[in-house]
N, C-alpha and C. Protein backbone atom coordinates (compact mmCIF):
# COMPACT_ATOMS: atom_id res chain seq x y z
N UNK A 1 -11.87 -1.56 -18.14
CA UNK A 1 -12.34 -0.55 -17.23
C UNK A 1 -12.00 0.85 -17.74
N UNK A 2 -11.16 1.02 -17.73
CA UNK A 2 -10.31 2.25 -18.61
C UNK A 2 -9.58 1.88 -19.80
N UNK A 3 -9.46 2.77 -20.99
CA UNK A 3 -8.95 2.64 -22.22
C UNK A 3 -8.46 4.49 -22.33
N UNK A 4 -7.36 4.64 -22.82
CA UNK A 4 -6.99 5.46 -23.92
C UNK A 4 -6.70 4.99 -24.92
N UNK A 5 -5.92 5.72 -26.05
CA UNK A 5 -5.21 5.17 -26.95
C UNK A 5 -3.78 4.70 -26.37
N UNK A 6 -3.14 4.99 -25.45
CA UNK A 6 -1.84 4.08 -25.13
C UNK A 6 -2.35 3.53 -23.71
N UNK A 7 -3.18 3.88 -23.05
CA UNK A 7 -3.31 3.17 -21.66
C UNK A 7 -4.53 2.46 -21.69
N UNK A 8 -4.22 0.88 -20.74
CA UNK A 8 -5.41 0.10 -20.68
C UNK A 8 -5.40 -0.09 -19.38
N UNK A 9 -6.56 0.17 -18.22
CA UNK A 9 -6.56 -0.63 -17.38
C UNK A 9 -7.65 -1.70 -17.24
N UNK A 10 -7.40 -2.85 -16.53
CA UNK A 10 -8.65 -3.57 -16.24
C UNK A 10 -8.33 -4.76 -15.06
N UNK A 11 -9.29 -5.30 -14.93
CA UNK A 11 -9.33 -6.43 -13.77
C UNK A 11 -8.15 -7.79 -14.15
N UNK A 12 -7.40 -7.72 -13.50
CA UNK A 12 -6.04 -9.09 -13.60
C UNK A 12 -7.15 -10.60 -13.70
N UNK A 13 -6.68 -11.35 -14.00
CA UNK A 13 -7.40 -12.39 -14.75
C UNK A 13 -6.12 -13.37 -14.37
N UNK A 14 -6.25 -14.94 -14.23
CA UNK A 14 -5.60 -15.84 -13.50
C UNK A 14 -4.18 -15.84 -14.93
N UNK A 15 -4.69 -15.41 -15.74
CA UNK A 15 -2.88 -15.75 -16.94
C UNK A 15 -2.27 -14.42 -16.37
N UNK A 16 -2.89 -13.07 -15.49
CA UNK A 16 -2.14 -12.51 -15.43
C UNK A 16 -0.79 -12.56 -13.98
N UNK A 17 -1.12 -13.94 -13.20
CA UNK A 17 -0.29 -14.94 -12.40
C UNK A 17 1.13 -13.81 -12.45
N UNK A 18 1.84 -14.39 -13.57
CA UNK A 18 3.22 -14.53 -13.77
C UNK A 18 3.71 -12.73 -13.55
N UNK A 19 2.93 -11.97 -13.76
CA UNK A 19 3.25 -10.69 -14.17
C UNK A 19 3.26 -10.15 -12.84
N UNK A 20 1.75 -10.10 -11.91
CA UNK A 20 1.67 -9.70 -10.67
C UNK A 20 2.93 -9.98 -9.89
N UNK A 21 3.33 -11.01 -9.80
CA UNK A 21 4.55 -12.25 -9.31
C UNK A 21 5.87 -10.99 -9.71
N UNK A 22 6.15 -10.58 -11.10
CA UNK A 22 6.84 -9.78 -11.52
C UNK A 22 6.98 -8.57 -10.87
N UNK A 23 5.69 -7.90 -10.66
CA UNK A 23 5.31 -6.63 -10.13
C UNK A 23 6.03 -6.52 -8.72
N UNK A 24 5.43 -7.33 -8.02
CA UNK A 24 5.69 -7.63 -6.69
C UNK A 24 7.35 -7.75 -6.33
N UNK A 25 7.47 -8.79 -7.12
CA UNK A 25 9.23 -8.55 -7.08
C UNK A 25 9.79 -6.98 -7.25
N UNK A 26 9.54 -6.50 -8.50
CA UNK A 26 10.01 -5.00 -8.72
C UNK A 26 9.61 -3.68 -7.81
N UNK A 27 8.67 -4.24 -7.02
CA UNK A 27 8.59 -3.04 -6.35
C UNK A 27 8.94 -3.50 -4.93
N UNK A 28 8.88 -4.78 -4.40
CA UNK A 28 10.20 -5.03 -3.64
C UNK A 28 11.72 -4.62 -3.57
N UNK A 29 12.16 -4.87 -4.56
CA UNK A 29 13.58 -4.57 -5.47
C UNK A 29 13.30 -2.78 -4.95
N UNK A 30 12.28 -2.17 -5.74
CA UNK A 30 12.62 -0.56 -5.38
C UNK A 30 12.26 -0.09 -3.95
N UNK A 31 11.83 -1.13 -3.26
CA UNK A 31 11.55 -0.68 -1.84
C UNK A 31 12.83 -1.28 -0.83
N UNK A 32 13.77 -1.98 -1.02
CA UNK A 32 15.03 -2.93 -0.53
C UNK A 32 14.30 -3.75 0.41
N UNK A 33 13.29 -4.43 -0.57
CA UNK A 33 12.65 -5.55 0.69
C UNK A 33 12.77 -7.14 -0.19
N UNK A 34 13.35 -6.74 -1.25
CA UNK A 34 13.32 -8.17 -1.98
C UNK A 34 13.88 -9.86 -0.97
N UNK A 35 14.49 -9.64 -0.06
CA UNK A 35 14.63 -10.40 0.87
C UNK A 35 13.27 -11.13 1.43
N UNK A 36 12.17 -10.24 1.51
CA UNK A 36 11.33 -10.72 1.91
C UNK A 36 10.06 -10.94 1.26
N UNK A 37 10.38 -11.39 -0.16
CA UNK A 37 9.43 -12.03 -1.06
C UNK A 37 9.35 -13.31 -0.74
N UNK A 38 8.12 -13.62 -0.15
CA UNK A 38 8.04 -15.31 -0.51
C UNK A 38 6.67 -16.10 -1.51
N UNK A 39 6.28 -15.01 -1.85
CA UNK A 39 5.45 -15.30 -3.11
C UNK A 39 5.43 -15.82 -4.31
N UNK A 40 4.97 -17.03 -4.56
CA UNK A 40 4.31 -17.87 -5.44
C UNK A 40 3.82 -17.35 -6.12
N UNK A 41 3.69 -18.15 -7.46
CA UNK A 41 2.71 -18.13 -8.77
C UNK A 41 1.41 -18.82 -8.08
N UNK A 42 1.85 -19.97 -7.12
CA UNK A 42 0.55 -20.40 -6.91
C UNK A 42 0.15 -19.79 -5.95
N UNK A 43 0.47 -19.25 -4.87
CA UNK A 43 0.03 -18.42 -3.88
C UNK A 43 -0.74 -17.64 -4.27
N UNK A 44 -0.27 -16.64 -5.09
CA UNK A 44 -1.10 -15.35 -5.95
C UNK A 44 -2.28 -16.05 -6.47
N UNK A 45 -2.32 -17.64 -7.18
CA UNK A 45 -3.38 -17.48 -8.15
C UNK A 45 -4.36 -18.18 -6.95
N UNK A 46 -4.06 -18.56 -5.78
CA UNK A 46 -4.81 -19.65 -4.91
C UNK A 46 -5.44 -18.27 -4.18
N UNK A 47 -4.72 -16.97 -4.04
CA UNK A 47 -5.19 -16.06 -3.25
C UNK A 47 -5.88 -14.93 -4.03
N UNK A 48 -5.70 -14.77 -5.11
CA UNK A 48 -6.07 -13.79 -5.78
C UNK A 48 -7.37 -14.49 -6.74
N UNK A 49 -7.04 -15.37 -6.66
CA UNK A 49 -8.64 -16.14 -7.95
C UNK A 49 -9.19 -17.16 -7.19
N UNK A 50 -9.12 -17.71 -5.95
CA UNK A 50 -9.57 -18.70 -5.37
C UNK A 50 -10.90 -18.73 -5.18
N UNK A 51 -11.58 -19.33 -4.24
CA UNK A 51 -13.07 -19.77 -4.35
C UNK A 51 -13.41 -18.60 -3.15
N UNK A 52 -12.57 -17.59 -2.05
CA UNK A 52 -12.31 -17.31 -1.53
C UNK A 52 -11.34 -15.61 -1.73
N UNK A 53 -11.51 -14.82 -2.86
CA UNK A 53 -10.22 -14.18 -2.90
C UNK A 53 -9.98 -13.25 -1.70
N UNK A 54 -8.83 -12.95 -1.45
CA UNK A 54 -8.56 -11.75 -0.38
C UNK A 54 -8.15 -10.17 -1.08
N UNK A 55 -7.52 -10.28 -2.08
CA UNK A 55 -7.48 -8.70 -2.96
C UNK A 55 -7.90 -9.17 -4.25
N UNK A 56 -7.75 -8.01 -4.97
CA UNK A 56 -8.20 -7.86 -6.02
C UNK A 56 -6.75 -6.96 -6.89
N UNK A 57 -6.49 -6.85 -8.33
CA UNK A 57 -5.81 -6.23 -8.59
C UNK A 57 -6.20 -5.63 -10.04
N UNK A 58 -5.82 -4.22 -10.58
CA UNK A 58 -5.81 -3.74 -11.83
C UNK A 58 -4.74 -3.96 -12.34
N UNK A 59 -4.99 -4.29 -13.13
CA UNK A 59 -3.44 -4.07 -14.94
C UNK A 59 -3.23 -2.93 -15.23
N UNK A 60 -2.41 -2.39 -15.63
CA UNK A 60 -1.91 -1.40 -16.56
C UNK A 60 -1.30 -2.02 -17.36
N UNK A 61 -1.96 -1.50 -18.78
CA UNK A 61 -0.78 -1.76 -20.23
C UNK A 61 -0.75 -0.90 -21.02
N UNK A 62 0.41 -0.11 -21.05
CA UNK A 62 0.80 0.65 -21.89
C UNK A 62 1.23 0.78 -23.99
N UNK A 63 0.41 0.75 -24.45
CA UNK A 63 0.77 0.21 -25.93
C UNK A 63 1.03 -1.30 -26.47
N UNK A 64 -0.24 -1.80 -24.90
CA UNK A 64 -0.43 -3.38 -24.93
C UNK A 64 0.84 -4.35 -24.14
N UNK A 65 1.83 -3.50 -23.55
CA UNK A 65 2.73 -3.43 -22.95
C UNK A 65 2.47 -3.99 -21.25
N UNK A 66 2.86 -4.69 -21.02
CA UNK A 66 2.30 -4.83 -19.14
C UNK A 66 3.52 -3.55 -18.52
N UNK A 67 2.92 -2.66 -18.30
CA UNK A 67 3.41 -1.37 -17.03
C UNK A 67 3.53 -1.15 -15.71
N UNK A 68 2.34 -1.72 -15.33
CA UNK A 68 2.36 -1.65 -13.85
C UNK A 68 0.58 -1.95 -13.19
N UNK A 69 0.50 -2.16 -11.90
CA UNK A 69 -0.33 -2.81 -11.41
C UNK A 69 -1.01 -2.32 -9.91
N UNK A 70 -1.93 -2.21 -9.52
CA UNK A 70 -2.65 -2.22 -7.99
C UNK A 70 -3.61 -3.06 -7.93
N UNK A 71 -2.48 -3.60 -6.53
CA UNK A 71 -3.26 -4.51 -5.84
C UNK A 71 -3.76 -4.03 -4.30
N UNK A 72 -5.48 -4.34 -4.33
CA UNK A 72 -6.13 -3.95 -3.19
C UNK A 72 -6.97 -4.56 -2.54
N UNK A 73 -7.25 -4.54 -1.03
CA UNK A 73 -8.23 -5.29 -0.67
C UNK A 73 -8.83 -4.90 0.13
N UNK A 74 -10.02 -5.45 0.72
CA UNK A 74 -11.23 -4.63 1.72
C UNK A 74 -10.39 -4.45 3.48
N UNK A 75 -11.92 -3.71 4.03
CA UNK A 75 -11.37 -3.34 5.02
C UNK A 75 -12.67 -2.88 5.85
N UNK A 76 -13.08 -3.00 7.21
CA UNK A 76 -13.93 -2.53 7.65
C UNK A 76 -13.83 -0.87 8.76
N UNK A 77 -14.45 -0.26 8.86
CA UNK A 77 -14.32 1.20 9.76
C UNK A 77 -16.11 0.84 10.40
N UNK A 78 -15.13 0.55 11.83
CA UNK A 78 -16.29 0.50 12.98
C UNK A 78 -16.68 1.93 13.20
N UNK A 79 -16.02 3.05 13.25
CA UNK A 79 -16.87 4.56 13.33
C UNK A 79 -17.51 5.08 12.45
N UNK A 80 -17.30 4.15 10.94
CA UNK A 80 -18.20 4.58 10.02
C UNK A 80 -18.97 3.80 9.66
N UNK A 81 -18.96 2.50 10.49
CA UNK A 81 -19.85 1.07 10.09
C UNK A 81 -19.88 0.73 7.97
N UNK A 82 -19.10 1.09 8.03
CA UNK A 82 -19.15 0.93 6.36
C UNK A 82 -17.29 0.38 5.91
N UNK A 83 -17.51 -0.34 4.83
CA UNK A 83 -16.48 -1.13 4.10
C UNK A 83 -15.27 0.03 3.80
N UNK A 84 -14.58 0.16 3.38
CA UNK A 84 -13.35 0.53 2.46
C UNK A 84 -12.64 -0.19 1.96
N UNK A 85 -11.55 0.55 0.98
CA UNK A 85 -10.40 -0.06 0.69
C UNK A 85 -9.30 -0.01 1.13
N UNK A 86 -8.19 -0.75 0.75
CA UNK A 86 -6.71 -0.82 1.29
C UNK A 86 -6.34 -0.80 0.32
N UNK A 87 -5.17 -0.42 -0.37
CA UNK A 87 -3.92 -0.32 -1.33
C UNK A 87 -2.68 -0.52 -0.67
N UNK A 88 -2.64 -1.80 -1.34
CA UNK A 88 -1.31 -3.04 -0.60
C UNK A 88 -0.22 -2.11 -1.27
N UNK A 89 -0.81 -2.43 -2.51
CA UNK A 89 0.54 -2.10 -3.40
C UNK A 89 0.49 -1.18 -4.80
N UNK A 90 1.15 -0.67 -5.37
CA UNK A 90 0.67 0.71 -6.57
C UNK A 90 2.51 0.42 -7.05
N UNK A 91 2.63 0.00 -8.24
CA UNK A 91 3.79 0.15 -8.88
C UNK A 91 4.04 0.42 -10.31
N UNK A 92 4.73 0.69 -10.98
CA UNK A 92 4.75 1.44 -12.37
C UNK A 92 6.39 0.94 -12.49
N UNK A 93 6.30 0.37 -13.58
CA UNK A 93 7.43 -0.28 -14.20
C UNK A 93 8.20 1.11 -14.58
N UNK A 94 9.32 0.86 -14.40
CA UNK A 94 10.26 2.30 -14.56
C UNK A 94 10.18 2.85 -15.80
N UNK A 95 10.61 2.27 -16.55
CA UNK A 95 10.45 2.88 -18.22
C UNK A 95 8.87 3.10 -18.61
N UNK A 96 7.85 2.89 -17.58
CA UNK A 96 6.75 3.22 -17.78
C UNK A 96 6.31 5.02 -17.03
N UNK A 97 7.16 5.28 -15.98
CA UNK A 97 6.74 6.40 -15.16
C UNK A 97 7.09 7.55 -15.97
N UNK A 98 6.02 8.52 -15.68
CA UNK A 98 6.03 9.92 -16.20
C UNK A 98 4.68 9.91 -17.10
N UNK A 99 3.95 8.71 -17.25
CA UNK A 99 2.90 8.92 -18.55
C UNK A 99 1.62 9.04 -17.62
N UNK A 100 1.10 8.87 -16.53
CA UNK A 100 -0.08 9.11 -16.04
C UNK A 100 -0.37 7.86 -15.47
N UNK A 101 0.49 6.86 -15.66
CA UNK A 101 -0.25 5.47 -15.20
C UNK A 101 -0.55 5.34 -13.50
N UNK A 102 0.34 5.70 -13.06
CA UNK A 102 -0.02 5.63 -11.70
C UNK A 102 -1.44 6.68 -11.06
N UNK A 103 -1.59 7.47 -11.26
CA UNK A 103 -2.82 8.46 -11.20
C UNK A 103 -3.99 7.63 -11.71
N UNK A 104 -3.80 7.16 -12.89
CA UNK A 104 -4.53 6.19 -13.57
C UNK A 104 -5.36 5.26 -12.61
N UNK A 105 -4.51 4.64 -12.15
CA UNK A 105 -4.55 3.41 -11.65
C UNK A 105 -5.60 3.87 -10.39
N UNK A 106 -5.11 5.03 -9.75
CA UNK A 106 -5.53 5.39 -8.20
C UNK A 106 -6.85 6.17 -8.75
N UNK A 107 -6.96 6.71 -9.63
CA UNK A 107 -8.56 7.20 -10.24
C UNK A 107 -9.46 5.94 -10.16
N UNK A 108 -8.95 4.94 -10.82
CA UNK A 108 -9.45 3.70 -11.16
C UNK A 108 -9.95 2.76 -9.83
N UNK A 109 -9.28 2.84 -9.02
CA UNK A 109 -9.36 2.25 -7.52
C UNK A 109 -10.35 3.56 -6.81
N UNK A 110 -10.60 4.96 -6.68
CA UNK A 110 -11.22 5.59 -6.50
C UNK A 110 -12.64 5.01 -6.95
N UNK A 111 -12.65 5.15 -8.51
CA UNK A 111 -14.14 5.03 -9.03
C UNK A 111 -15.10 3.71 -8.07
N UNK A 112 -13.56 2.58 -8.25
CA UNK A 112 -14.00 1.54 -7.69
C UNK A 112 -14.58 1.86 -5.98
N UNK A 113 -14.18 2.60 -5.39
CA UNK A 113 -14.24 2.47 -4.23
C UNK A 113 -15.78 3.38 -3.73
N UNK A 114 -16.29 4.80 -4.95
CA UNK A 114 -17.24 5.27 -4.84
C UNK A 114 -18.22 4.13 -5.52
N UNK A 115 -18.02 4.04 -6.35
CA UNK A 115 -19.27 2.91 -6.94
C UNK A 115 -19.05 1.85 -6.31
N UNK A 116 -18.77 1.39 -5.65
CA UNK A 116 -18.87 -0.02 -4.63
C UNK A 116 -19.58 0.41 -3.07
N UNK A 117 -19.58 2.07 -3.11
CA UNK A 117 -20.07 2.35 -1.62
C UNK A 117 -19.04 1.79 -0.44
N UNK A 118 -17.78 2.24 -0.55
CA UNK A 118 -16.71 2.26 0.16
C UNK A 118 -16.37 3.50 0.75
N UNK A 119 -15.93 3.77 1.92
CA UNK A 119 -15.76 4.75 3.06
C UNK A 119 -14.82 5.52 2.37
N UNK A 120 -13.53 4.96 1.79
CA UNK A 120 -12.31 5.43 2.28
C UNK A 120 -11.09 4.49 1.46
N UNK A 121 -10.23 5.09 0.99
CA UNK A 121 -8.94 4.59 0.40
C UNK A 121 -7.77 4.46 0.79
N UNK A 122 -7.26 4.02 1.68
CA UNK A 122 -6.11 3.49 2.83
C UNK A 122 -4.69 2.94 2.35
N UNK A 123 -3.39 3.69 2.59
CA UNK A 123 -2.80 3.05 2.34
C UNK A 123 -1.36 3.63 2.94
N UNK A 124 -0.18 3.12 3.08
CA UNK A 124 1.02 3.14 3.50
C UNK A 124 2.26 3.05 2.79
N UNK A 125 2.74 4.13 2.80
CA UNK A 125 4.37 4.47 2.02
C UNK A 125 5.34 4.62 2.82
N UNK A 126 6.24 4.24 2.54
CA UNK A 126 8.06 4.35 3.32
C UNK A 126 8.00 5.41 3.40
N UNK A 127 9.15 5.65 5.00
CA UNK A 127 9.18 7.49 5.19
C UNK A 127 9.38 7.77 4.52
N UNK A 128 11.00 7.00 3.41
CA UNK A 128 11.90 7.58 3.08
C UNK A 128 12.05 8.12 1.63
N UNK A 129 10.58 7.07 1.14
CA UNK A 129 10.16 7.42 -0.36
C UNK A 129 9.57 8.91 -0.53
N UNK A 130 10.44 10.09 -0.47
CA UNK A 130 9.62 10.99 -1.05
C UNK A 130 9.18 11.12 -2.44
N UNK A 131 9.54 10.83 -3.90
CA UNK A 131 9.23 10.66 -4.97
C UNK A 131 7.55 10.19 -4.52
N UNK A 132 7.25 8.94 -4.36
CA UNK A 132 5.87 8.69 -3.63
C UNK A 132 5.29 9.71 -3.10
N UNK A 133 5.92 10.00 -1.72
CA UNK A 133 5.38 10.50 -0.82
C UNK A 133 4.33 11.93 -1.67
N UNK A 134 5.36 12.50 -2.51
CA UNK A 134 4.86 14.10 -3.18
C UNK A 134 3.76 13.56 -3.88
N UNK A 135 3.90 12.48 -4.67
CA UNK A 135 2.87 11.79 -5.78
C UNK A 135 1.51 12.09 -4.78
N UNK A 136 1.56 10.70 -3.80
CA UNK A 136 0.50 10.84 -3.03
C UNK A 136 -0.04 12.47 -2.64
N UNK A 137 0.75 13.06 -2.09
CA UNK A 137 -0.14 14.33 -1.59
C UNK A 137 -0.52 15.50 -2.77
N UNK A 138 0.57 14.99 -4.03
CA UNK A 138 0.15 15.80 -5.20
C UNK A 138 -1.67 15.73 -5.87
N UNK A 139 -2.30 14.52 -5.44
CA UNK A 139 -3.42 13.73 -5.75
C UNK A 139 -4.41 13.87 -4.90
N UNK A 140 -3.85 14.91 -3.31
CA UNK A 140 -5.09 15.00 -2.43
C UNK A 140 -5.06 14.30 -1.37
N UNK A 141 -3.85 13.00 -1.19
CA UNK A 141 -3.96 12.24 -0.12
C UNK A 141 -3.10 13.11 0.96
N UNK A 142 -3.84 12.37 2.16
CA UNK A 142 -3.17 13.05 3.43
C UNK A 142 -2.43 12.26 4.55
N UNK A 143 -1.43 12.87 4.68
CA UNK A 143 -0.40 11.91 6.34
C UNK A 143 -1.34 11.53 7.49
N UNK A 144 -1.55 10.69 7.68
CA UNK A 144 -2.16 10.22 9.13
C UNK A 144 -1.32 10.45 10.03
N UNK A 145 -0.88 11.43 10.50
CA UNK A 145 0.54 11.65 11.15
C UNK A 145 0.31 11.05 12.77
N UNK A 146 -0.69 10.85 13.55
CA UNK A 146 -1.40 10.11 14.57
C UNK A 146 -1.36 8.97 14.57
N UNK A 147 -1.15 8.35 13.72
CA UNK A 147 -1.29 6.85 14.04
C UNK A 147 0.07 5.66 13.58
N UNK A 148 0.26 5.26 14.59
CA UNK A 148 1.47 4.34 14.07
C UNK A 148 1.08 2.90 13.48
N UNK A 149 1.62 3.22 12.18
CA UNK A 149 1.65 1.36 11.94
C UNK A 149 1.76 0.21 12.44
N UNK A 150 1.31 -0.65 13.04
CA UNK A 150 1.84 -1.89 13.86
C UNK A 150 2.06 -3.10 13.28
N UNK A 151 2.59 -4.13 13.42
CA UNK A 151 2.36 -5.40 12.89
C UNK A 151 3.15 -6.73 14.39
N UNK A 152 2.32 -7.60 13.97
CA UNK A 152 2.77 -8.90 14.82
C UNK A 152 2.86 -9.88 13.37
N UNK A 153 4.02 -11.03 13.38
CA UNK A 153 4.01 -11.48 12.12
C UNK A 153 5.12 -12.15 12.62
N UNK A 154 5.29 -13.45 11.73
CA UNK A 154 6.55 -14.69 12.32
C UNK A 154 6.65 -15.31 13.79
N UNK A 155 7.58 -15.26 14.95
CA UNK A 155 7.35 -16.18 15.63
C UNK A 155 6.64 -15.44 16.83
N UNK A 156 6.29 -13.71 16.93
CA UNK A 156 5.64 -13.22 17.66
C UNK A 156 4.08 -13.09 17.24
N UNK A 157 3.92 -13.45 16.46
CA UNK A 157 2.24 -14.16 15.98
C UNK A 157 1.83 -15.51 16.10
N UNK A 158 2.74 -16.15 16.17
CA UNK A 158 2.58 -17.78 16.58
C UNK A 158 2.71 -17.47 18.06
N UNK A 159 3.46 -16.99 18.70
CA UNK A 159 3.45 -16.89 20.53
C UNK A 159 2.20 -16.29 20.90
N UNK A 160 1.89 -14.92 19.89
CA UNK A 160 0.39 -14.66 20.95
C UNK A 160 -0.61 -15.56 20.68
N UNK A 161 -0.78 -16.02 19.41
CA UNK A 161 -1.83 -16.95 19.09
C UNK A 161 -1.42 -18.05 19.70
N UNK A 162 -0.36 -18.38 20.71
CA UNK A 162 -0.66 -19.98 21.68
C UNK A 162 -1.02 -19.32 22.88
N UNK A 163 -0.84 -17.84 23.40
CA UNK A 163 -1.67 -17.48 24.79
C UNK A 163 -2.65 -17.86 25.28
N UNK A 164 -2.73 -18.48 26.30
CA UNK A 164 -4.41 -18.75 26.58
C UNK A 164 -5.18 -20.50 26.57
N UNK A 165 -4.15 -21.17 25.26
CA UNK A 165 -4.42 -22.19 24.57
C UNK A 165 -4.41 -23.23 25.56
């Protein structure tokens, strides 16, 4: 998809399994959520390459080097009746940051998202990450400062989903 002379990006491919798996861990690890990895090699490749996928992800390789990775997936906007994207995740192997890869990556998910006829590029950072936080708004993105994140997940997603039953 993209080439320089030291940067490659392109579409993850099922050998790239083991690495995503890697990614995910490390940017767990830099987020203090590694506790709550429960991700598989086979999970990733049953969810990410299946007959069925739910995201999609880019490579970065630096001097043929694996660097870092985004993983993203769709999303619908009922006020705009049109698709978008989500950005789960955007990470850059440490000894990789400072060269452009991350910009890279989010150009790359951009292009994807205008040439696919997508609304909109969506995504969520820790308060507490400002390093991120500046990245993101250095690039044009903006605080949704209105809207709170929510989630239901573990045994309060199994209770509402028996309501009713």
């Amino acid at each position: 998809m993209t080439a320089s002379s030291a940067l490659t990006i392109r579409p993850a491919t099922p050998a790239d399994t083991a690495q995503v798996l890697d990614y995910i861990k490390g940017l767990a690890d830099y987020e203090k959520l590694s506790h709550e990895v429960v991700a598989t090699e086979e999970a990733i490749t049953a969810s990410l390459f299946g007959e069925r996928p739910d995201a999609a992800v880019l490579m970065a390789e630096w001097n043929g080097e694996p660097a870092g990775f985004a993983l993203y997936h769709f999303m619908y906007s009922t006020f705009i009746a049109r698709s978008g994207m989500y950005l789960e995740d955007l990470f850059v192997k440490p000894e990789y940051r400072g060269h452009g890869i991350g910009t890279a990556l989010l150009v790359q998910l951009a292009k994807v998202a205008v040439d696919d006829g997508h609304c909109r590029l969506d995504w969520s950072c820790l308060t507490w990450n400002e390093p991120s936080l500046n990245f993101y708004r250095g690039i044009g993105a903006r605080e949704m400062d209105d809207w709170v994140r929510l989630r239901l997940d573990g045994d309060a997603l199994a209770a509402l989903a028996k309501r009713g039953a």
